[in-house]
C-alpha atoms as a PDB file:
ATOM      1  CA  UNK A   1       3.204 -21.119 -49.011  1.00  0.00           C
ATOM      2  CA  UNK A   2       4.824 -24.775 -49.380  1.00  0.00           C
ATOM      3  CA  UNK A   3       7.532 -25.104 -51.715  1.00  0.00           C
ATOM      4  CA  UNK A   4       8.069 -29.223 -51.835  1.00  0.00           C
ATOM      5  CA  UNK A   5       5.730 -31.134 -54.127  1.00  0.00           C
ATOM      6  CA  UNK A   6       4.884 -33.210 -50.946  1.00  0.00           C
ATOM      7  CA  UNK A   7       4.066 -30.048 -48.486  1.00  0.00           C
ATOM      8  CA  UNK A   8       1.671 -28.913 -51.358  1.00  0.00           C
ATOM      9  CA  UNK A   9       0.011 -32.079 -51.092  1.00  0.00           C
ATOM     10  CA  UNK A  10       0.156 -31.667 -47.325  1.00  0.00           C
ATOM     11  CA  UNK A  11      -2.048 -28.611 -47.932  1.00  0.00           C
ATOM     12  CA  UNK A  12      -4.411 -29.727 -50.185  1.00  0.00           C
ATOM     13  CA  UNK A  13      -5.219 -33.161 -47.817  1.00  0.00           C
ATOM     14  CA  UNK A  14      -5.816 -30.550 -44.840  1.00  0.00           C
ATOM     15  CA  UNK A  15      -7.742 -28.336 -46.316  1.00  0.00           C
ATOM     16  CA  UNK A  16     -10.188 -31.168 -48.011  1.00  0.00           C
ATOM     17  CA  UNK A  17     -10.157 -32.778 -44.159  1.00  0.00           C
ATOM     18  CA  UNK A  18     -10.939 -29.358 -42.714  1.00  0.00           C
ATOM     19  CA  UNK A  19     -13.858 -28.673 -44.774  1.00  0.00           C
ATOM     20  CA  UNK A  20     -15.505 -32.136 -44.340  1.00  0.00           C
ATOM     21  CA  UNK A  21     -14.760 -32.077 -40.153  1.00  0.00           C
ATOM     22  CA  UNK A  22     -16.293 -28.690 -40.676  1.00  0.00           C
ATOM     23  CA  UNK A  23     -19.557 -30.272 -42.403  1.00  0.00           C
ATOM     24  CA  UNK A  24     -19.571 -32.723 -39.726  1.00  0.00           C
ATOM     25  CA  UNK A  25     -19.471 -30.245 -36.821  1.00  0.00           C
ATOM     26  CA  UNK A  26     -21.788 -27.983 -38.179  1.00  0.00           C
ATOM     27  CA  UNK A  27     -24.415 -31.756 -38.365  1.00  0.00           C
ATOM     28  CA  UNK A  28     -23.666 -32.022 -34.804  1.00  0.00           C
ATOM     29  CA  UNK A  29     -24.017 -28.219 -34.295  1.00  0.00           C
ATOM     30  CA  UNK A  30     -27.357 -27.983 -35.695  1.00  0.00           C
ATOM     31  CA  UNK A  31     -29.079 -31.654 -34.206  1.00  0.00           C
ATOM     32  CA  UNK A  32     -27.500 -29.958 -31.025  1.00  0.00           C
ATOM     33  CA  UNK A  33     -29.600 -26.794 -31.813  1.00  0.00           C
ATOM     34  CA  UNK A  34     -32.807 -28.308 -32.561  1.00  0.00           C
ATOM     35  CA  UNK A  35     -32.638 -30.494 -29.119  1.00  0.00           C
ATOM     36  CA  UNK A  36     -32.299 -27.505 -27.048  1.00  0.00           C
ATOM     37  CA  UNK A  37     -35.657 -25.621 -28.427  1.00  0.00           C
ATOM     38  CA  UNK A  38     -37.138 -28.385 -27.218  1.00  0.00           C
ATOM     39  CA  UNK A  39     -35.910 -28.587 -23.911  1.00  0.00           C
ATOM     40  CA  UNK A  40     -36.380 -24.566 -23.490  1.00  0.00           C
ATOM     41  CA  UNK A  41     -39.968 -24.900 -24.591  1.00  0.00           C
ATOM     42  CA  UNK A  42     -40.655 -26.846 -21.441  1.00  0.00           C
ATOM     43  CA  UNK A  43     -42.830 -24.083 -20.102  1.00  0.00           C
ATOM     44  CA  UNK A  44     -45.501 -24.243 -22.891  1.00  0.00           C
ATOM     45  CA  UNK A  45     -48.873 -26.255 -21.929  1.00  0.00           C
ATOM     46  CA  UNK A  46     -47.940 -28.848 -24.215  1.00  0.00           C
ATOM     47  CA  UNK A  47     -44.897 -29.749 -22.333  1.00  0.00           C
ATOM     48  CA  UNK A  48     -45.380 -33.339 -23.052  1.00  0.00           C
ATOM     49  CA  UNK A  49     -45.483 -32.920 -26.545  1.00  0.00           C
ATOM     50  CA  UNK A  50     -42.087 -31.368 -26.524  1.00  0.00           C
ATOM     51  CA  UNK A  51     -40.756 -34.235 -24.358  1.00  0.00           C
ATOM     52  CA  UNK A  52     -42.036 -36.707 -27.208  1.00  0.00           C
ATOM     53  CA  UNK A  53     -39.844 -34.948 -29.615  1.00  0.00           C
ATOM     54  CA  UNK A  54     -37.124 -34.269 -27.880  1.00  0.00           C
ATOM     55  CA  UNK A  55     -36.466 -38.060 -27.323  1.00  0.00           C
ATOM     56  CA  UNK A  56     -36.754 -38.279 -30.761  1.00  0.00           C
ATOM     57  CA  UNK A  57     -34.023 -35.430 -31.535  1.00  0.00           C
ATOM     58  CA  UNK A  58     -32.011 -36.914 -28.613  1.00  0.00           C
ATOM     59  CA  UNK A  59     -31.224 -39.752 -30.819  1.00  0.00           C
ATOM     60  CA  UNK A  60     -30.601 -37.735 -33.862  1.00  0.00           C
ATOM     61  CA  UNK A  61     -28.232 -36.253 -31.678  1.00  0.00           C
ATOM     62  CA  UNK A  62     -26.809 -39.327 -30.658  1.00  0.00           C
ATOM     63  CA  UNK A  63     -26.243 -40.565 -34.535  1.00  0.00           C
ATOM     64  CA  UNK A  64     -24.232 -37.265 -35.462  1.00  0.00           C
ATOM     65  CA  UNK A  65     -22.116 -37.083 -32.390  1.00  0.00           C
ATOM     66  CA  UNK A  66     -21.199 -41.104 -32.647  1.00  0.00           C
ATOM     67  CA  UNK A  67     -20.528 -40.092 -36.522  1.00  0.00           C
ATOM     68  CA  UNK A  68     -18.206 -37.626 -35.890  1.00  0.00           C
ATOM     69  CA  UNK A  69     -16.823 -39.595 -32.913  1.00  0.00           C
ATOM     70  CA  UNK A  70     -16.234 -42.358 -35.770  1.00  0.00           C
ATOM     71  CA  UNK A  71     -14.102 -40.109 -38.113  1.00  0.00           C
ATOM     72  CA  UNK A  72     -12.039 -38.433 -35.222  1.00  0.00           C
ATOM     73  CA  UNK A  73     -13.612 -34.851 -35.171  1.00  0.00           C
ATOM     74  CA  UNK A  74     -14.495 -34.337 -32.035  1.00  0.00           C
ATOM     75  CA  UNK A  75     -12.807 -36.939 -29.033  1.00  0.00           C
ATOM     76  CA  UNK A  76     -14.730 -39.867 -27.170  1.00  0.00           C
ATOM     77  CA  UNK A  77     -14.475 -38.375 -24.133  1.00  0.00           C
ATOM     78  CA  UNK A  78     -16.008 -35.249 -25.368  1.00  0.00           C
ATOM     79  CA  UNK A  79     -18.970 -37.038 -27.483  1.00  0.00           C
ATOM     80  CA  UNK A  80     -19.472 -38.854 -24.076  1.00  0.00           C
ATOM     81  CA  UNK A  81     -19.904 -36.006 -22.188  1.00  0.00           C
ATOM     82  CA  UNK A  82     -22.064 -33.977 -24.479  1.00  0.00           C
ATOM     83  CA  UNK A  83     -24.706 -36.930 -24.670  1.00  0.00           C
ATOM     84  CA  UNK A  84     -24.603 -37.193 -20.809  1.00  0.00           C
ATOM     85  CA  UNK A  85     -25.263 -33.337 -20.094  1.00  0.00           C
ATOM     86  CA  UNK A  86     -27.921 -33.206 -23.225  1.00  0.00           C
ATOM     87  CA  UNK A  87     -29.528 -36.412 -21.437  1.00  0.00           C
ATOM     88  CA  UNK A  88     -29.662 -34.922 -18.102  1.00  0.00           C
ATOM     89  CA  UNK A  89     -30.656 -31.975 -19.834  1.00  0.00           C
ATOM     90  CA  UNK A  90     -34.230 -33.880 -21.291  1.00  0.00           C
ATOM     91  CA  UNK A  91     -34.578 -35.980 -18.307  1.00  0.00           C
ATOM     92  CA  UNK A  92     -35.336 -32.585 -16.079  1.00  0.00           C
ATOM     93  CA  UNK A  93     -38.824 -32.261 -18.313  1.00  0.00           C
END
């Protein structure tokens, strides 16, 4: 445990800035999760149907991941690359 005034303080900013890049992953995390039923669905007769919405996830994907790009939990070269595969990913419907 800290001992300094200022290493208590230390501890108290990280674990506030843990819990909110925690919120933020878990956003990211679930738009994430949402995206990919539609994409497995693709086999159902109303394929295009699931195409519709998951454009319309695909940009409430886009939103969280910029977010959290925006406050520094997750890198720019990551974000980037998670939007291209999840792209590719609804292109293939």
């Amino acid at each position: 445990m800290p001992i300094t005034d200022s290493a208590k303080k230390a501890l108290r900013q990280n674990k506030k800035r843990r819990e909110r890049n925690l919120t933020k992953m878990a956003a990211v995390k679930k738009e994430i999760k949402t995206l990919r039923k539609f994409t497995a669905a693709k086999d159902l007769p109303a394929g295009r149907q699931d195409k519709k919405n998951a454009v319309q996830a695909l940009s409430k994907v886009y939103k969280a991941i910029d977010k959290a790009v925006k406050t520094n939990v997750i890198p720019k070269n990551r974000a980037n690359r998670m939007k291209s595969q999840l792209t590719k990913a609804i292109n293939k419907l």
